[in-house]
Protein backbone atom coordinates (compact mmCIF):
# COMPACT_ATOMS: atom_id res chain seq x y z
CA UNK A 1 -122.09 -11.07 -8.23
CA UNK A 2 -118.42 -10.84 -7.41
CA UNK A 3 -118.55 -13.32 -4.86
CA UNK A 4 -120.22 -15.63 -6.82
CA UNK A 5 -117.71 -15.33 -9.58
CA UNK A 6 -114.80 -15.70 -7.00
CA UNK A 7 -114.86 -18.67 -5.24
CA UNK A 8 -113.53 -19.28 -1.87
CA UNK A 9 -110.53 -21.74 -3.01
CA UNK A 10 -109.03 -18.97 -4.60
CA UNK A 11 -107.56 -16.79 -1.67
CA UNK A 12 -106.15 -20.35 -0.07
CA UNK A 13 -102.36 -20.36 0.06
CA UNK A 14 -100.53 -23.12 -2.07
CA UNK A 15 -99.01 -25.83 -0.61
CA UNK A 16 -95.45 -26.76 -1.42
CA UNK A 17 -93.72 -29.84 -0.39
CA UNK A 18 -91.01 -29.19 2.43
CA UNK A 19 -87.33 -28.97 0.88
CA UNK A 20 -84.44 -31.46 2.73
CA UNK A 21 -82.48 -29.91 5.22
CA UNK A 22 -84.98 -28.10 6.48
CA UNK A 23 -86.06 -27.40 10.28
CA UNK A 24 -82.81 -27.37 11.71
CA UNK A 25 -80.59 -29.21 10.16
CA UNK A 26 -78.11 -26.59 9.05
CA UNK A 27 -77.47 -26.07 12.87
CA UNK A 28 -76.35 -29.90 13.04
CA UNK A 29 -73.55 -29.11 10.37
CA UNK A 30 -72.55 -26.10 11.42
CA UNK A 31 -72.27 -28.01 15.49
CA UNK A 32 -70.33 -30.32 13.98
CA UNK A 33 -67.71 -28.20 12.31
CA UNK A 34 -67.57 -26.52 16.02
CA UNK A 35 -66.85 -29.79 17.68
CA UNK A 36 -64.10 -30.78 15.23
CA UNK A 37 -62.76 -27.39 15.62
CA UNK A 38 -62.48 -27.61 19.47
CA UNK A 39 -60.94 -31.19 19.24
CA UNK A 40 -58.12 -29.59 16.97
CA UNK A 41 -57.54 -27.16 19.09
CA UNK A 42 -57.83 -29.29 22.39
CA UNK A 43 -55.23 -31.62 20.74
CA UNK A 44 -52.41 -28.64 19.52
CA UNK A 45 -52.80 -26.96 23.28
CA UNK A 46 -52.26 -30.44 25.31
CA UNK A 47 -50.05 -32.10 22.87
CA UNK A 48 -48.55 -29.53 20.66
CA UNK A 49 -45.62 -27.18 21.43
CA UNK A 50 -44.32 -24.64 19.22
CA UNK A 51 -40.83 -22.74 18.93
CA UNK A 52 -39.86 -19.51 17.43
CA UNK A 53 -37.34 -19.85 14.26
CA UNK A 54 -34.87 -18.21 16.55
CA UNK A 55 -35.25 -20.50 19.29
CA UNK A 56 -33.31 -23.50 20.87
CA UNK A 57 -35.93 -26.10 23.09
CA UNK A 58 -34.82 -28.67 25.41
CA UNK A 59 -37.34 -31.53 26.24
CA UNK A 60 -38.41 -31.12 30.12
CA UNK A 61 -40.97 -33.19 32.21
CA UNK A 62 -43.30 -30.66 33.71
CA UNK A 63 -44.68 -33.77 35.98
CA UNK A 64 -41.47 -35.73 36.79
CA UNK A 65 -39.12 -33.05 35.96
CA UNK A 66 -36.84 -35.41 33.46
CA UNK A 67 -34.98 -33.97 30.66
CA UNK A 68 -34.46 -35.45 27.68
CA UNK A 69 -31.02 -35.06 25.84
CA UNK A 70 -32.48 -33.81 22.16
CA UNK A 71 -32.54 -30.28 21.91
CA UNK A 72 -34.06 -29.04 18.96
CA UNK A 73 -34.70 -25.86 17.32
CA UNK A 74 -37.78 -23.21 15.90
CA UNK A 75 -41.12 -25.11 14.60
CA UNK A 76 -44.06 -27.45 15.66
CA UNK A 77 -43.70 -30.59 17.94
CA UNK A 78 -45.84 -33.07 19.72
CA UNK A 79 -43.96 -34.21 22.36
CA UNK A 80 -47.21 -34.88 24.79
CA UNK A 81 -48.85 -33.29 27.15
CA UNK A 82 -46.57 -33.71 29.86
CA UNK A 83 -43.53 -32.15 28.17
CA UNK A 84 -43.08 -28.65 27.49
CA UNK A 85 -39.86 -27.14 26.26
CA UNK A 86 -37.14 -24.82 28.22
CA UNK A 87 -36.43 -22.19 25.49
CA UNK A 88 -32.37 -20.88 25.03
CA UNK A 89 -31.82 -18.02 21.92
CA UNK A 90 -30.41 -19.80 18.96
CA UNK A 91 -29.25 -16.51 17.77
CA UNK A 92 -26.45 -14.45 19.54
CA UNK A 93 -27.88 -12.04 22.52
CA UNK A 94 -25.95 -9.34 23.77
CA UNK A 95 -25.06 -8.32 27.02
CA UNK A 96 -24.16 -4.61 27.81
CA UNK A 97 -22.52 -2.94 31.01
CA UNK A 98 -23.20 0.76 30.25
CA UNK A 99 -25.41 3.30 31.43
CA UNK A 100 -27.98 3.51 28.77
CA UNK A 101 -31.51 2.79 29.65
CA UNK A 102 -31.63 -0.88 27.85
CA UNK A 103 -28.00 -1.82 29.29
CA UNK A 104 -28.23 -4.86 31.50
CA UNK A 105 -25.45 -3.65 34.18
CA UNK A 106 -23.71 -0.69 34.81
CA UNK A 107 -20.24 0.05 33.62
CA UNK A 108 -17.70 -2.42 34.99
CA UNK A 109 -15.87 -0.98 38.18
CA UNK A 110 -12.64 -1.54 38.47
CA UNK A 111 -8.44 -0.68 38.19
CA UNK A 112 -5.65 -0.54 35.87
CA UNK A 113 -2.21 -2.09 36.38
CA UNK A 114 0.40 -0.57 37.93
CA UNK A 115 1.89 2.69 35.98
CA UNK A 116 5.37 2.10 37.75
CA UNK A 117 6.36 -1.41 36.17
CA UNK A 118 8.71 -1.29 38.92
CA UNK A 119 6.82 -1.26 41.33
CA UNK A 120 3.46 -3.62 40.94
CA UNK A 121 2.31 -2.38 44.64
CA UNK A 122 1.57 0.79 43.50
CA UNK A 123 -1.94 0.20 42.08
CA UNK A 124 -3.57 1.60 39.23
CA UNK A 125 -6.39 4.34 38.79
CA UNK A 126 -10.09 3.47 39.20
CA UNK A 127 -11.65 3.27 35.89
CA UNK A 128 -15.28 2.69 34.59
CA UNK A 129 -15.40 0.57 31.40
CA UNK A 130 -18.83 0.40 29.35
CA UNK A 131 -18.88 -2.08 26.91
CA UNK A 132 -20.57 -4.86 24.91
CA UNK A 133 -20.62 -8.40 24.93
CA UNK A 134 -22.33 -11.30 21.95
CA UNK A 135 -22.55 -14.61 23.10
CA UNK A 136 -23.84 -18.05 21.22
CA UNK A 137 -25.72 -20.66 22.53
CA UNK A 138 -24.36 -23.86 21.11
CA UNK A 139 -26.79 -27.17 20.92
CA UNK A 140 -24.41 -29.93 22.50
CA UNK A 141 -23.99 -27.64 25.79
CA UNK A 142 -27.67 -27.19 26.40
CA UNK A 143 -28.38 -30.00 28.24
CA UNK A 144 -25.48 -29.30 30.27
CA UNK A 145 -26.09 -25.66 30.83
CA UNK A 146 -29.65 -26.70 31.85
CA UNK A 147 -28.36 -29.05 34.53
CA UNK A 148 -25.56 -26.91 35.38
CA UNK A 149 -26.72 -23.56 35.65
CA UNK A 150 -30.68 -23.62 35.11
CA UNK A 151 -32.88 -21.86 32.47
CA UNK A 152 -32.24 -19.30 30.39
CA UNK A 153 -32.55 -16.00 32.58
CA UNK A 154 -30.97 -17.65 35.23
CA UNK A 155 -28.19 -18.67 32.52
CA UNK A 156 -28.02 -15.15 31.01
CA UNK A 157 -27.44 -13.64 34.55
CA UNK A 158 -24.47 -15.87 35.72
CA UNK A 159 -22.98 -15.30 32.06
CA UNK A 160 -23.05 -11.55 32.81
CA UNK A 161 -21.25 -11.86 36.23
CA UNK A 162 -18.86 -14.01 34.71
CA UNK A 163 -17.83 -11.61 31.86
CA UNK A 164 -17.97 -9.00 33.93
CA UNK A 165 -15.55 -10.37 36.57
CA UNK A 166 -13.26 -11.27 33.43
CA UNK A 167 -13.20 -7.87 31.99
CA UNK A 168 -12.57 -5.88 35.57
CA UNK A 169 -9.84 -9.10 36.32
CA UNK A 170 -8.33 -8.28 32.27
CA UNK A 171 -8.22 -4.90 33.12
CA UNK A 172 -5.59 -4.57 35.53
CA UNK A 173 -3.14 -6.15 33.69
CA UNK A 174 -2.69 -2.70 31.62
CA UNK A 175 -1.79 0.28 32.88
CA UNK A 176 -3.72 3.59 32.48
CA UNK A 177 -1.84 4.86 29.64
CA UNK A 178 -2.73 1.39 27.77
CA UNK A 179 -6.01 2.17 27.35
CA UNK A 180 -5.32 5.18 24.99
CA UNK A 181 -2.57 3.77 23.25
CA UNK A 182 -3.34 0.07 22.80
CA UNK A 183 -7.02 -0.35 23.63
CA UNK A 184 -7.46 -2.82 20.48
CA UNK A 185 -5.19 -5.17 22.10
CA UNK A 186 -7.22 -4.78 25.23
CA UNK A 187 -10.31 -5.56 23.55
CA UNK A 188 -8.75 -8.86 22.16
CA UNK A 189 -7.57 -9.77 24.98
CA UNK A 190 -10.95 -9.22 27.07
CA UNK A 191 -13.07 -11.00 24.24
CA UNK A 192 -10.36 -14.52 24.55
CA UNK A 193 -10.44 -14.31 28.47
CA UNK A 194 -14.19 -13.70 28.56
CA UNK A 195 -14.82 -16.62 25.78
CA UNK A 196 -12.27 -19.07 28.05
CA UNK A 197 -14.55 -18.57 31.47
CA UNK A 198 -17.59 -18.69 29.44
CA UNK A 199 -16.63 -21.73 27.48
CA UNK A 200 -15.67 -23.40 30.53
CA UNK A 201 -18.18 -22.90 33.23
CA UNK A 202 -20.88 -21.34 31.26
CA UNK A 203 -21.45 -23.97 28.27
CA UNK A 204 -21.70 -20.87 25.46
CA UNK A 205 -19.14 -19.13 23.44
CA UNK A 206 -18.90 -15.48 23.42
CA UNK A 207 -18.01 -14.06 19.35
CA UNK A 208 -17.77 -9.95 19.76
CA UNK A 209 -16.52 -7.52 22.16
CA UNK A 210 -16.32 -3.94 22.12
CA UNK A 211 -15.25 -1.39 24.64
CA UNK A 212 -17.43 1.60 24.48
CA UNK A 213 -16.25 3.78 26.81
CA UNK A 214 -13.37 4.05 29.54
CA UNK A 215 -14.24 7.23 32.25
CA UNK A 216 -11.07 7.84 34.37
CA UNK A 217 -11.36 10.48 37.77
CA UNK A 218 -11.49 13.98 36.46
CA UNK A 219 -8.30 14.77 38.18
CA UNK A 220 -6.44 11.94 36.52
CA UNK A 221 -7.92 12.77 32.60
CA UNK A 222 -6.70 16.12 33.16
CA UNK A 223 -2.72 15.04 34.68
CA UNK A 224 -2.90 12.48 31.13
CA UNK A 225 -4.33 15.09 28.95
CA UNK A 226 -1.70 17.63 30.39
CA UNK A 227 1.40 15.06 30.44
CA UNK A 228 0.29 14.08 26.84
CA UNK A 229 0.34 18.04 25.53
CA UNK A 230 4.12 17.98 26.79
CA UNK A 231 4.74 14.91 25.49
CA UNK A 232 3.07 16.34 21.83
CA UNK A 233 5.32 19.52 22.50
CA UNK A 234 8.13 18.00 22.99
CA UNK A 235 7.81 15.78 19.90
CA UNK A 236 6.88 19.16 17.83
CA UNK A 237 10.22 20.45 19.60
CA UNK A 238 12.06 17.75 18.14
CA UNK A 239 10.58 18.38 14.63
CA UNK A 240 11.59 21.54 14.90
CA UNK A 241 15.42 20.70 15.90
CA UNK A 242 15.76 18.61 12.99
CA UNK A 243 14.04 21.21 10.37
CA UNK A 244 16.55 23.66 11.94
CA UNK A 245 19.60 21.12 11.62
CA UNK A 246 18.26 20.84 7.66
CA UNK A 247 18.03 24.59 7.68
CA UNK A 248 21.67 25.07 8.87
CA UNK A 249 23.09 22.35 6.45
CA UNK A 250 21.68 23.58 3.71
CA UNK A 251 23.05 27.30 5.10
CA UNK A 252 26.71 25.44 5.29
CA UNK A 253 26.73 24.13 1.81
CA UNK A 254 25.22 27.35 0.20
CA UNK A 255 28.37 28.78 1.98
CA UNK A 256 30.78 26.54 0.65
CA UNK A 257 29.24 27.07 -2.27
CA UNK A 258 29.59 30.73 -2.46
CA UNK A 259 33.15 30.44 -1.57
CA UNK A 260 33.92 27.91 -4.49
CA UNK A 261 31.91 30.20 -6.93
CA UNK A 262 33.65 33.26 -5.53
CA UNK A 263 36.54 31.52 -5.83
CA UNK A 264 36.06 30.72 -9.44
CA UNK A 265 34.84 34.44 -9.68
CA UNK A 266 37.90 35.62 -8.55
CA UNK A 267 39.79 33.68 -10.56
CA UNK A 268 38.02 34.67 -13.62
CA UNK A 269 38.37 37.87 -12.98
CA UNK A 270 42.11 38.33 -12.48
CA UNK A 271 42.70 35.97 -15.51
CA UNK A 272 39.99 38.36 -17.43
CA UNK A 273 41.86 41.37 -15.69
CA UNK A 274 45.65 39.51 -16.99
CA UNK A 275 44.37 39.17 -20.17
CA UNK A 276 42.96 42.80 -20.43
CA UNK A 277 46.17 44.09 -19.28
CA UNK A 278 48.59 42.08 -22.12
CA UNK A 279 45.77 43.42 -24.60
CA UNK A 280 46.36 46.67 -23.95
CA UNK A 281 49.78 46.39 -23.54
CA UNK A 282 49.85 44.64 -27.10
CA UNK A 283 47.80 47.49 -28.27
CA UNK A 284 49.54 50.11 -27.06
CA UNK A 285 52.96 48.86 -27.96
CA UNK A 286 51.73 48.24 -31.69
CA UNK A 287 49.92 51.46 -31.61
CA UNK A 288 53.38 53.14 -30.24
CA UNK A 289 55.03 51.21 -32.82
CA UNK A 290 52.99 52.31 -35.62
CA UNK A 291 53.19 55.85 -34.40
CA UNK A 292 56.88 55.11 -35.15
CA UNK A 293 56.55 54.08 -38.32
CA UNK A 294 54.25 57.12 -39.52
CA UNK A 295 56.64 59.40 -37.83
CA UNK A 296 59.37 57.88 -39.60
CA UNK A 297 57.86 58.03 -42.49
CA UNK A 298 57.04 61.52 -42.03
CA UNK A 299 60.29 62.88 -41.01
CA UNK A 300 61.80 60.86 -43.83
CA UNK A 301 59.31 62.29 -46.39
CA UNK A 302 59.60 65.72 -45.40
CA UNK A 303 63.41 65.86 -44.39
CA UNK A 304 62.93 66.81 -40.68
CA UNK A 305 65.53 66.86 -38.62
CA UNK A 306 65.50 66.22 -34.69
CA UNK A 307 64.63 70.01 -34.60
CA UNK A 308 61.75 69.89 -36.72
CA UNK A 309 60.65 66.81 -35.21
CA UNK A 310 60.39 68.76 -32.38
CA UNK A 311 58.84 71.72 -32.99
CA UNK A 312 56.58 69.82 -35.34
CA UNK A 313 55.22 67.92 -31.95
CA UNK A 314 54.94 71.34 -30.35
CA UNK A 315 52.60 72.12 -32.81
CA UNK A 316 50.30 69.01 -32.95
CA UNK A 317 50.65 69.68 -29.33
CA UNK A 318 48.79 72.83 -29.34
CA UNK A 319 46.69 71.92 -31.70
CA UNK A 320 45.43 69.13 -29.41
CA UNK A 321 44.50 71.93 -27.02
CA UNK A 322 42.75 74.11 -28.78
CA UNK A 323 39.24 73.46 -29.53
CA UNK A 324 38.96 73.35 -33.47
CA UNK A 325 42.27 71.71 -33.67
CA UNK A 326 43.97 75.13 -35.52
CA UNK A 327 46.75 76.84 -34.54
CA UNK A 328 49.16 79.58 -36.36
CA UNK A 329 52.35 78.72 -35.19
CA UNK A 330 56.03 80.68 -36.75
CA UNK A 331 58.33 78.21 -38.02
CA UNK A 332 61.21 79.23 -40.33
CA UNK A 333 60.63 79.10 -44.02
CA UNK A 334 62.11 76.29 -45.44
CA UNK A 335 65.28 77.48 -47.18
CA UNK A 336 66.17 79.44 -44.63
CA UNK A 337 69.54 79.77 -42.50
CA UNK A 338 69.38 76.43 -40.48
CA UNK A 339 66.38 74.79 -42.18
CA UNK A 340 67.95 71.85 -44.17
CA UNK A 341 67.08 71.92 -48.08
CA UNK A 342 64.97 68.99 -49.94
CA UNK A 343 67.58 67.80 -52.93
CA UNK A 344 64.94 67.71 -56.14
């Protein structure tokens, strides 16, 4: 019964109509993108040449060998696909002479001057000078340079034997004892020397220069270091002379002025001495005088004669002596033989 309700059309699959693009065709696409790819990158590998920002390039030839006079600098060109460039630094390299592991030489070898300047065949001291070295490449002198010298590493080693030669050939123009004392001068004098030769058979122009480091023999560092501790001693001793010479003056006029203001003392004090004297001399001769007086006036109010005067200063003499001031002394009653009488 099922089956005959069912019919056989119903299980058949329907039947859509095939979509474009279909079978293949998104492989044709996708080939082409590949091919156009491929032809770009075909055409920047033979014909394009590229340059880093900090880079100089100088046309060359790589079938003929011809180079062209334009020297350009960091970015993309098409010169063809027979030219390539021959790369310089547009920014300044260094070149160091020191014993560090990314140094390009060793320290420069070489001698000082003379230390007799009387005597220029006496020689100088071996020294070993580590220093550094910025150079600039400069557009114009590419093509030169090129010609000249050759390419870049061949250019950057000739540059280093020529600064080097300048520096040991500087160097003995100054004697040992120049490099402690005027060693900036050196250093100018190295960099303008240096930047002369380079200029003028290298085609670049060297900006900085900077010694690092000057090793002398151990034997010599230790005569300098020694000669220079007498040298600092005797300049101390010198000091020292003069702060004495200071002390002493100032000794001198503290004596001279001691001796004024003694002087002055001196004569203060006999002038204060003169003038105490006449005081008391004043004093006592008005106190002697007054004593007079009262006396006088005593005798003459009590009628003393010289006698009684006398005996009178007897008794205030004893009275002085004795330690309440009282004394019982026999004098003879007034009225008396001898003992003049007071008229009432």
């Amino acid at each position: 019964m099922r089956d005959q309700l069912i019919t056989p059309e119903i299980y058949e699959p329907r039947r859509f109509q095939r979509l474009r693009g279909g079978e293949g065709e998104e492989y044709i696409g996708l080939g082409g993108c590949g091919a156009c790819f491929v032809l770009v990158f075909l055409f920047y590998t033979v014909f394009g040449k590229s340059l880093d920002p900090n880079e100089y390039g100088l046309y060359r030839n790589y079938l003929t060998g011809a180079i062209d006079q334009q020297v350009v600098r960091g970015g993309l060109y098409f010169p063809g696909p027979l030219w390539g460039f021959m790369r310089y630094p547009a920014a300044q390299t260094t070149i160091e002479y020191s014993r560090s592991g990314y140094a390009d030489r060793l320290p420069v070898a070489t001698r000082t001057g003379a230390a007799d300047s009387a005597d220029k065949d006496s020689g100088g001291q071996q020294i070993h000078i580590s220093c550094a070295l910025q150079i600039q490449y400069v557009p114009s002198t590419i093509h030169d340079l090129y010609l000249g010298i050759g390419p870049y590493e061949t250019a950057r080693e000739r540059h280093t034997l020529l600064a080097q030669n300048m520096i040991s050939n500087t160097a003995q123009q100054y004697t040992p004892q120049d490099f402690w004392l005027k060693r900036n001068i050196i250093s100018i004098e190295m960099l303008q020397q240096i930047n002369d030769t380079l200029w003028t058979k290298g085609k670049v122009t060297a900006k900085r220069f900077e010694i690092l480091k000057v090793d002398f023999p151990p034997s010599f560092e230790k005569t300098i270091t020694s000669i220079q501790i007498s040298e600092q001693q005797r300049v101390v001793n010198e000091y020292e002379q003069q702060v004495q010479k200071v002390v002493q003056s100032i000794a001198v006029m503290k004596a001279d002025n001691d001796a004024v203001i003694a002087n002055i003392s001196a004569g203060a004090d006999a002038a204060s001495k003169e003038i105490c004297a006449n005081a008391t001399r004043d004093a006592f001769k008005m106190k002697q005088q007054m004593k007079a007086n009262k006396y006088k006036q005593l005798r003459d109010t009590l009628g003393f004669d010289t006698e009684n005067m006398r005996e009178y200063f007897k008794i205030k003499a004893v009275q002085s002596q004795t330690q309440k001031g009282k004394a019982v002394v026999g004098v003879p009653r007034i009225g008396s033989p001898g003992v003049p009488q007071k008229k009432v």
